[in-house]
Protein backbone atom coordinates (compact mmCIF):
# COMPACT_ATOMS: atom_id res chain seq x y z
CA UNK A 1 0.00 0.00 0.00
CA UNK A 2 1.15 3.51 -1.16
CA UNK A 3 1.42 5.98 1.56
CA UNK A 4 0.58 9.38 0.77
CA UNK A 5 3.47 11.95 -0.36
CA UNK A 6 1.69 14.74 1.92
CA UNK A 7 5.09 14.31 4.73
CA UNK A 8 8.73 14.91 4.32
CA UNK A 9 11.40 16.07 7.20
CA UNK A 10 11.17 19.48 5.28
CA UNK A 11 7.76 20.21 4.92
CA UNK A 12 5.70 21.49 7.89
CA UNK A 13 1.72 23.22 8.28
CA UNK A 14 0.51 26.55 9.73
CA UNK A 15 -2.58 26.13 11.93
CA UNK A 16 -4.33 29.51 12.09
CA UNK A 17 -7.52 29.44 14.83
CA UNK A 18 -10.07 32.00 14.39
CA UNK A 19 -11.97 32.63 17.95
CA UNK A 20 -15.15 33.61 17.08
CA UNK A 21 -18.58 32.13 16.33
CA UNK A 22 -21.91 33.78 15.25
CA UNK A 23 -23.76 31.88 18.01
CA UNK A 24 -22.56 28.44 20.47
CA UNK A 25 -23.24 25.09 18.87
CA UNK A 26 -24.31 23.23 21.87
CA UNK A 27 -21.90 20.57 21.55
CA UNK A 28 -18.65 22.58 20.54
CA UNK A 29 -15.52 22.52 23.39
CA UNK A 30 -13.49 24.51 20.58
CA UNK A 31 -12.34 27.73 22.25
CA UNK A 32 -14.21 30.72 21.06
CA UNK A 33 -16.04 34.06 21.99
CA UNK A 34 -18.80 35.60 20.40
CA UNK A 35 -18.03 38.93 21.34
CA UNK A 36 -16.74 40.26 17.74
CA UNK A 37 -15.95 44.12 19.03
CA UNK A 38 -12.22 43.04 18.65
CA UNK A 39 -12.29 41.12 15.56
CA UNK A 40 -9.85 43.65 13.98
CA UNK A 41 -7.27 43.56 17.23
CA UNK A 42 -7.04 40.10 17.17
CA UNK A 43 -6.09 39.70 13.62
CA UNK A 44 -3.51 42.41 14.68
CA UNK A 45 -2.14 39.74 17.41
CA UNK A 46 -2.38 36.41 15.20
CA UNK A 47 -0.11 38.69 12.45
CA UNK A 48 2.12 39.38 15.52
CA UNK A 49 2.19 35.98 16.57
CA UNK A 50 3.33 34.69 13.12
CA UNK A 51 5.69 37.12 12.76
CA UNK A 52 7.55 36.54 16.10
CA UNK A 53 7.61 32.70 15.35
CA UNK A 54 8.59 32.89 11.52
CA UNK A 55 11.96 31.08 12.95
CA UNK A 56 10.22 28.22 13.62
CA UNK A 57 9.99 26.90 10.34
CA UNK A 58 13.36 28.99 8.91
CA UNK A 59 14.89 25.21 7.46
CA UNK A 60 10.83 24.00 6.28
CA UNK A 61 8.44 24.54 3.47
CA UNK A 62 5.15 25.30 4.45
CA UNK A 63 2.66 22.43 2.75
CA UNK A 64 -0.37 22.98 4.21
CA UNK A 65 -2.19 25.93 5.76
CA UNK A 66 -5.74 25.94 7.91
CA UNK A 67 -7.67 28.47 9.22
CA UNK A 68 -10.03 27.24 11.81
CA UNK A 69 -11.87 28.04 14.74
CA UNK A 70 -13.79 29.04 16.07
CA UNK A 71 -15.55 30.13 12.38
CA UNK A 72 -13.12 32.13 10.06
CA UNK A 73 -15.96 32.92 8.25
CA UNK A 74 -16.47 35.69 10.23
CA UNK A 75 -13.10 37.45 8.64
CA UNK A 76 -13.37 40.25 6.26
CA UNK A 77 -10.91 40.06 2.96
CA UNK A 78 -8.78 42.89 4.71
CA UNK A 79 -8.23 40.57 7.76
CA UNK A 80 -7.58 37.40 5.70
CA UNK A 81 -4.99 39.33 2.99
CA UNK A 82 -3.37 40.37 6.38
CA UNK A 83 -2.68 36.80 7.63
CA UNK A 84 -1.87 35.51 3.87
CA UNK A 85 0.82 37.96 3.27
CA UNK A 86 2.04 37.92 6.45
CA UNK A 87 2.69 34.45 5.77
CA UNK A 88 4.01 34.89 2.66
CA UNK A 89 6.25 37.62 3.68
CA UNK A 90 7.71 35.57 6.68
CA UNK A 91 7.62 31.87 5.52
CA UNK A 92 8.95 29.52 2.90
CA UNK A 93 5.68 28.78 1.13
CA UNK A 94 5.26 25.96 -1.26
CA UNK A 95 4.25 26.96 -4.91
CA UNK A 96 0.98 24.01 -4.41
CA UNK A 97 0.31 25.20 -0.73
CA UNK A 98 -3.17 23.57 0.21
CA UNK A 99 -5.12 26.13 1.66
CA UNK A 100 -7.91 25.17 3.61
CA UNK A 101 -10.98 27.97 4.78
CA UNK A 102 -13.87 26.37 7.58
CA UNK A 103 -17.25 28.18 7.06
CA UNK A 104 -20.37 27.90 8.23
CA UNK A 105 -22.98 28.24 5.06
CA UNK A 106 -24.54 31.52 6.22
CA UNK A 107 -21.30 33.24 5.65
CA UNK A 108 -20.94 32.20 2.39
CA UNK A 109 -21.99 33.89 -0.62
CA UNK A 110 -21.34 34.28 -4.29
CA UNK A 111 -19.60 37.29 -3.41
CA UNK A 112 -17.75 35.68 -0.68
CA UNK A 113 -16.66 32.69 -2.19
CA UNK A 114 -15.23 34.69 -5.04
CA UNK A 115 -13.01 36.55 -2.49
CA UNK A 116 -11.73 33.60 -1.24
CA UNK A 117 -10.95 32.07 -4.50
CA UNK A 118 -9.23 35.73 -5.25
CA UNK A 119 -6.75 35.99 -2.10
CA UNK A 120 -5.39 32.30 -2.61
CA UNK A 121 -7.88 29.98 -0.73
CA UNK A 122 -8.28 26.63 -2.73
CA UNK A 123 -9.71 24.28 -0.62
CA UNK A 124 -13.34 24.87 2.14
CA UNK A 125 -14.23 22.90 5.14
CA UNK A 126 -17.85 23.60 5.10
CA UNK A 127 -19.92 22.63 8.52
CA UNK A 128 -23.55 21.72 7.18
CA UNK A 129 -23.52 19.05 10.21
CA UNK A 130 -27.44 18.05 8.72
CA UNK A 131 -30.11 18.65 6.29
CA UNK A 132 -32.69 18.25 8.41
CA UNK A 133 -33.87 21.38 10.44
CA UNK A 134 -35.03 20.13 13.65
CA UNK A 135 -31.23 18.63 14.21
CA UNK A 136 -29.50 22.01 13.25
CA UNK A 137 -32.20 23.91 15.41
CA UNK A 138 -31.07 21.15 18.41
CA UNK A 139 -27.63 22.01 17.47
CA UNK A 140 -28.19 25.46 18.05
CA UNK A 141 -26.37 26.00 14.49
CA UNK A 142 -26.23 29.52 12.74
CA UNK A 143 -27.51 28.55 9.39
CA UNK A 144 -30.45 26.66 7.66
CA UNK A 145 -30.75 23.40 5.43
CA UNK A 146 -31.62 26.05 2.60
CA UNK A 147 -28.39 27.93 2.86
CA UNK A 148 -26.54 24.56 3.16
CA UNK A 149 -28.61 23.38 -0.26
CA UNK A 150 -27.98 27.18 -2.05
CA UNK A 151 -24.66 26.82 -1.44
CA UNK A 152 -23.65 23.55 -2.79
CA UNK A 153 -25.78 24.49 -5.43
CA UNK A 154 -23.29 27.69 -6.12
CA UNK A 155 -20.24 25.31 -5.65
CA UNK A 156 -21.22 22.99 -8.01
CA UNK A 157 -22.02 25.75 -11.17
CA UNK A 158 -19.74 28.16 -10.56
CA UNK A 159 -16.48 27.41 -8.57
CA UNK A 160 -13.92 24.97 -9.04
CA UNK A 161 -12.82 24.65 -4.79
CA UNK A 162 -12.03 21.24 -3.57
CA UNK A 163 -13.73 21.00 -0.46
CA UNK A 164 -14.51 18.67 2.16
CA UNK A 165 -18.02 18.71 3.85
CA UNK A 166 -18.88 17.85 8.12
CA UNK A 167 -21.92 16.12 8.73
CA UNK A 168 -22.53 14.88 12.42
CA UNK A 169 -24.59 11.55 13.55
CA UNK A 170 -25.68 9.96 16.67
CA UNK A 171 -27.99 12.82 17.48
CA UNK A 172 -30.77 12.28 20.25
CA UNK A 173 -34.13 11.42 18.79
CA UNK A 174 -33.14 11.10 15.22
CA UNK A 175 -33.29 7.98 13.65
CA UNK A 176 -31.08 5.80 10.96
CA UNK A 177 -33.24 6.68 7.84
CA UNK A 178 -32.38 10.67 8.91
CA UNK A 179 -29.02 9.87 8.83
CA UNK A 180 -29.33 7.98 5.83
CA UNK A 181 -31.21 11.19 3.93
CA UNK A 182 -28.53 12.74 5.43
CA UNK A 183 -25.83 11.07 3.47
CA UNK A 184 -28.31 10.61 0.53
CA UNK A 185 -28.31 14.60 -0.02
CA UNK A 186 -24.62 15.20 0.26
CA UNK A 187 -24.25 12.34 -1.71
CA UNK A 188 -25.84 13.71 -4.92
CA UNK A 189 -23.40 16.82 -4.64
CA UNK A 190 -20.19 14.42 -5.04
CA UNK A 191 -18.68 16.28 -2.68
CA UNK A 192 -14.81 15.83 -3.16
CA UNK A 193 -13.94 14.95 0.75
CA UNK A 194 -17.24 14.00 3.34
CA UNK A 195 -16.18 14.27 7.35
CA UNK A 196 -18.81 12.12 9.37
CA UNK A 197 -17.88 12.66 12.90
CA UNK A 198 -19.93 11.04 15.96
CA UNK A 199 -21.13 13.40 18.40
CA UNK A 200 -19.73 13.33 21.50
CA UNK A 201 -20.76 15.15 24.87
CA UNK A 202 -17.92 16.96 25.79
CA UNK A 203 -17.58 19.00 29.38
CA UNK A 204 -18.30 22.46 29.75
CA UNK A 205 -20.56 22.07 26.97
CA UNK A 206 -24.73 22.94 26.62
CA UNK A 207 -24.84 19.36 25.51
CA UNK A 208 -23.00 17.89 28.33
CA UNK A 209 -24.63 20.02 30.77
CA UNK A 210 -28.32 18.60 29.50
CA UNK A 211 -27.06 15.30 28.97
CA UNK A 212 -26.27 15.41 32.99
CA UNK A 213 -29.38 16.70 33.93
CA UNK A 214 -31.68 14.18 32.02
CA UNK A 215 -32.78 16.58 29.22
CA UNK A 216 -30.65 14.55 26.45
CA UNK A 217 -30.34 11.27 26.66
CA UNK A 218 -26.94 9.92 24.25
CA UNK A 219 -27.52 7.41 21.94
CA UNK A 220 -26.35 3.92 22.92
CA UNK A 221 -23.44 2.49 21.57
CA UNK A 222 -25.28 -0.29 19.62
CA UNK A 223 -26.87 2.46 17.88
CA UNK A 224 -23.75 4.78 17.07
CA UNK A 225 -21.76 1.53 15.90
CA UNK A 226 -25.06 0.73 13.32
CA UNK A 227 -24.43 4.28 12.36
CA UNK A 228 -20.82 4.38 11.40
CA UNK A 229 -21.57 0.88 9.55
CA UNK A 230 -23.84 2.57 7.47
CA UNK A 231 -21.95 5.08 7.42
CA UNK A 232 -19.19 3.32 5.28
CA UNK A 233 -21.03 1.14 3.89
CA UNK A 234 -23.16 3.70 1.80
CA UNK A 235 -20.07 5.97 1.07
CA UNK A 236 -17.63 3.16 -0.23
CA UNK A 237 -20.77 2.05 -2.31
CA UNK A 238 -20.45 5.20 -3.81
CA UNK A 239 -16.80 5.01 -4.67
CA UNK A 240 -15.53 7.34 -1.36
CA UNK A 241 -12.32 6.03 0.13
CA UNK A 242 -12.99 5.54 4.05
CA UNK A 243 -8.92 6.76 4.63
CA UNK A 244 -9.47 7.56 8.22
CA UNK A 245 -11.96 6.68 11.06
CA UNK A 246 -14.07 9.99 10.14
CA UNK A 247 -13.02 10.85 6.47
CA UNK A 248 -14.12 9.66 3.07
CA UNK A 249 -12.47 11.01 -0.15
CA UNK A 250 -12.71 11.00 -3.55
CA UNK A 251 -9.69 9.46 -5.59
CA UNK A 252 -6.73 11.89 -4.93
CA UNK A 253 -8.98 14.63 -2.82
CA UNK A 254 -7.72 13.43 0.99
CA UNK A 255 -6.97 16.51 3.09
CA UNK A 256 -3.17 17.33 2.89
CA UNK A 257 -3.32 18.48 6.17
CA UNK A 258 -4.91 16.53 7.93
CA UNK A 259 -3.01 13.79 6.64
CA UNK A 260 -0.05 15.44 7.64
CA UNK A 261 -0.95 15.12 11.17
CA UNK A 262 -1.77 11.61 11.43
CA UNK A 263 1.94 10.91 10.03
CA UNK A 264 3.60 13.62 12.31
CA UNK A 265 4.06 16.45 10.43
CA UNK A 266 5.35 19.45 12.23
CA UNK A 267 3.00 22.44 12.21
CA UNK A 268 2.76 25.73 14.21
CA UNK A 269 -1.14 26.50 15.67
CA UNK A 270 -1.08 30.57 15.75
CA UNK A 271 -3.96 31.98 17.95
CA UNK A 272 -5.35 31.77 21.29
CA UNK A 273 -5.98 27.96 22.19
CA UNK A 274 -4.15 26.48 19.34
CA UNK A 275 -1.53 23.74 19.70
CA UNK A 276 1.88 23.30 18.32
CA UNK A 277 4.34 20.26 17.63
CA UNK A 278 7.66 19.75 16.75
CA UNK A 279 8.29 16.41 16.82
CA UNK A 280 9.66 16.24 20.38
CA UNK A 281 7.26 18.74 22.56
CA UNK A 282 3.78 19.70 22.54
CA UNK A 283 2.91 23.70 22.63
CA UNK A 284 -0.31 25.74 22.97
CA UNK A 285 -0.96 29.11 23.10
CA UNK A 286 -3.23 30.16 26.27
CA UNK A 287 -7.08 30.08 25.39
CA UNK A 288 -8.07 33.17 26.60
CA UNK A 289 -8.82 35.88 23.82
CA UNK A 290 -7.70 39.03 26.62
CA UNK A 291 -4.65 37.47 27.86
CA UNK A 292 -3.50 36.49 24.32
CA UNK A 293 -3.96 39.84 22.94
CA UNK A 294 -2.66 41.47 26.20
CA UNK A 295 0.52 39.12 25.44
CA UNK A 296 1.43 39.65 21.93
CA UNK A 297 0.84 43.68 22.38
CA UNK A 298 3.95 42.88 24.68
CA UNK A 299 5.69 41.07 22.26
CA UNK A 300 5.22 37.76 24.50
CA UNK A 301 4.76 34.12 23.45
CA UNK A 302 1.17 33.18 25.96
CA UNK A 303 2.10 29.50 25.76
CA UNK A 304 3.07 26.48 27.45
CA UNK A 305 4.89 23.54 26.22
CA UNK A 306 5.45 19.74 26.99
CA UNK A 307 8.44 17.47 25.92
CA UNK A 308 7.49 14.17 24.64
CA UNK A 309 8.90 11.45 26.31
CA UNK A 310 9.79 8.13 23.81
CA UNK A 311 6.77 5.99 25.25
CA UNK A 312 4.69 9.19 24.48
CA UNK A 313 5.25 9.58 20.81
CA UNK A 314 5.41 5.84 20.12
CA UNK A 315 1.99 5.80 21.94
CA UNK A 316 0.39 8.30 19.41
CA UNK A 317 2.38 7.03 16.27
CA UNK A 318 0.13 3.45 17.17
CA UNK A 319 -3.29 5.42 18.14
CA UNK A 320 -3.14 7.78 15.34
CA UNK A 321 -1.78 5.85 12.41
CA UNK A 322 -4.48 2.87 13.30
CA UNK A 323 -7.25 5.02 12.59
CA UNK A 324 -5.96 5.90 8.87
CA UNK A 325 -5.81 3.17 6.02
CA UNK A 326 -2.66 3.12 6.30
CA UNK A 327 -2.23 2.07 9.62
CA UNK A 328 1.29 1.69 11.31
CA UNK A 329 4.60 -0.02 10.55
CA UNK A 330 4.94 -3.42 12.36
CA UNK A 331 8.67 -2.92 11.94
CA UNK A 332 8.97 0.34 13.73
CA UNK A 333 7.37 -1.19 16.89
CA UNK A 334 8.61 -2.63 20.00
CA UNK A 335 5.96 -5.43 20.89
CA UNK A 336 6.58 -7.85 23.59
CA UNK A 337 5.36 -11.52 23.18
CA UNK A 338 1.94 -10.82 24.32
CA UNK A 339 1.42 -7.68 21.85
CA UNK A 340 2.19 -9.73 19.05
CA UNK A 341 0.25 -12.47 20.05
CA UNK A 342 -2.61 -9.95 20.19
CA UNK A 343 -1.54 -8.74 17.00
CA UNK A 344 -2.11 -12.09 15.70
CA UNK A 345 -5.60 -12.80 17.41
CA UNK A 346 -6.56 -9.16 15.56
CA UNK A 347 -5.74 -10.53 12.36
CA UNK A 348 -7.85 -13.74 13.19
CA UNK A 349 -10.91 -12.35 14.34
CA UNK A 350 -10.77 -10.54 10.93
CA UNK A 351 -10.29 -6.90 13.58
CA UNK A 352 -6.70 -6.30 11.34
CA UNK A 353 -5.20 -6.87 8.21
CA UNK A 354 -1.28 -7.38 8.10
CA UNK A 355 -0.16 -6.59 4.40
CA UNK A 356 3.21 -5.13 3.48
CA UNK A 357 4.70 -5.26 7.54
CA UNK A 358 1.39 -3.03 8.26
CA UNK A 359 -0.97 -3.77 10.85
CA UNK A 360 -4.07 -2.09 8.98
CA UNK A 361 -7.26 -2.29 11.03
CA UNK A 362 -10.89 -3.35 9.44
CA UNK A 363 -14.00 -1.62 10.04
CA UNK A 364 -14.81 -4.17 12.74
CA UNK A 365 -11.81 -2.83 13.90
CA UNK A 366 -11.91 0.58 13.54
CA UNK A 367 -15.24 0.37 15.76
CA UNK A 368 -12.31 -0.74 19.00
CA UNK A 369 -9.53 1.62 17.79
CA UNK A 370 -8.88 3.60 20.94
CA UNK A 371 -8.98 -0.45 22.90
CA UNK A 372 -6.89 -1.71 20.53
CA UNK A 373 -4.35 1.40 20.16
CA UNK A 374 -4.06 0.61 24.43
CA UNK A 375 -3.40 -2.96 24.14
CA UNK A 376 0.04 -1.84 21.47
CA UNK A 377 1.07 0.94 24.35
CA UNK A 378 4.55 1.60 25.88
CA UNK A 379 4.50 1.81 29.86
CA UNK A 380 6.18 5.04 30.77
């Protein structure tokens, strides 16, 4: 099995998080404000930011570069151009940079979309989530299933973006056949990339807060498992690669930076909350939008860092790379007799395939990733 050429020792990605939202999705833990006052300030701080840490990345091409939030939708061209040329003024760019742009589809617009496609963005993350209105109204989600509809009709006549589209399942009170109408409307778009991502109740949430007190009641994990299964089973039917545990592509359209991460990729995250890695330590900036700005008017790096011990990044080399298709190299690993006799009893059960010194998990699999992933472990 090919892997994919998105990963060298020279190539590295620029993370750029956006901090503010229209309105709160109920389930969103991303850090974010909705207080927009200071949109224009903290632009200011983010080009401040990427100035002071252009030597970062002084011996690396940048591949890959992501603006997410948060919803960078909210940006005006102004405040994107700023970022982009900052970027361009400060880093080695690569002539085929992927540039990726999340929005919600109430900030888009013919208008809008033709700004992007003017300043350099080639590539959307769009967040329909669903078509159907009583889920994006329990969402608490800023746009309609009519602007998600307008707008992939607009995409489809008139621009030529790759872009990758988030829908979200295992929603309370919904029911398979939603989901599958769900996947059924996207589906006749041929959207180049589909994300499918389980919702999860996550503290410090509206969602988790309701789910504690009774009002929401999760579905159970029969249920969610039936979903992913049709889940891949309807997208590979329709000639989508299932290339990681959330993410379906068309031939050739997997997300360069994303990819990049699950094979270790160094990239820089650039605004409040975002996270950093270098290979050896863990950073992240301080997710507070006043302290952050406070810090960079100062000149001052708000973050805190971690070094990675050995066990550490062997441990996330096994739990990431078994969620891609790709899985992880059985040579690289240190097993002790009874990991490999696991290993073994995976491949019998029909839970793994080994092919090519990979151990490549199925979809049965996939379903026990983060189990499995603990069973291959270091002890620190």
């Amino acid at each position: 099995m090919h892997l994919p050429p998105y990963y060298s020792p020279d190539s590295a990605s620029l993370y750029l998080h956006i901090p503010f939202c229209r309105k709160a999705c109920h389930y969103c833990n991303f850090h974010f404000s909705t207080q927009t006052s200071y949109q224009d300030e903290m632009i200011q701080a983010i080009v401040a930011e990427l100035t002071l840490r252009k030597d970062e990345m002084k011996n690396k091409c940048i591949t890959t570069i992501y603006f997410g939030g948060g919803t960078p939708s909210v940006m005006t061209s102004n405040q994107l151009t700023q970022i982009l040329e900052t970027i361009n003024s400060h880093y080695s760019v690569a002539t085929d940079v992927e540039i990726t742009f999340e929005a919600n589809p109430d900030d888009l617009s013919h208008d809008y979309l033709s700004m992007l496609h003017r300043v350099g963005v080639n590539r959307l993350s769009i967040g329909l989530q669903s078509f159907h209105e009583k889920e994006l109204i329990w969402m608490n989600r800023s746009h309609s299933a009519d602007q998600s509809i307008a707008i992939l009709d607009i995409l489809e006549s008139d621009f030529d973006f790759d872009y990758s589209a988030d829908l979200i399942f295992g929603i309370p009170g919904s029911s398979l056949q939603d989901w599958e109408d769900n996947l059924n409307t996207l589906s006749r778009y041929r959207a180049p990339h589909i994300s499918c991502y389980n919702l999860t109740v996550e503290p410090g949430t509206a969602l988790y807060q309701n789910t504690q007190s009774g009002k929401n009641v999760p579905l159970t994990d029969e249920v969610q498992s039936r979903l992913y299964i049709l889940t891949h089973q309807y997208l590979t039917s329709k000639k989508y690669d299932h290339y990681e545990i959330s993410n379906y592509a068309q031939e050739g359209k997997f997300s360069k930076h994303n990819t990049g991460y699950w094979f270790g990729n160094h990239y820089i995250g650039i605004g409040p909350g975002a996270h950093s890695y270098n290979g050896t330590s863990r950073s992240w900036n301080v997710a507070n939008n006043a302290l952050y700005l406070t810090s960079l008017s100062e000149q001052h790096l708000p973050k805190e860092q971690e070094m990675l011990s050995m066990s550490n990044q062997y441990n996330e080399r096994i739990m990431v790379g078994l969620r891609t298709k790709w899985g992880v190299d059985s040579r690289t690993l240190n097993l002790n007799a009874t990991q490999s006799e696991f290993v073994k009893e995976l491949s019998a059960t029909d839970k793994a395939i080994l092919s090519n010194d990979r151990i490549i998990l199925t979809e049965e699999g996939r379903l026990q990733s983060d189990s499995i992933s603990a069973q291959l472990f270091l002890e620190e």
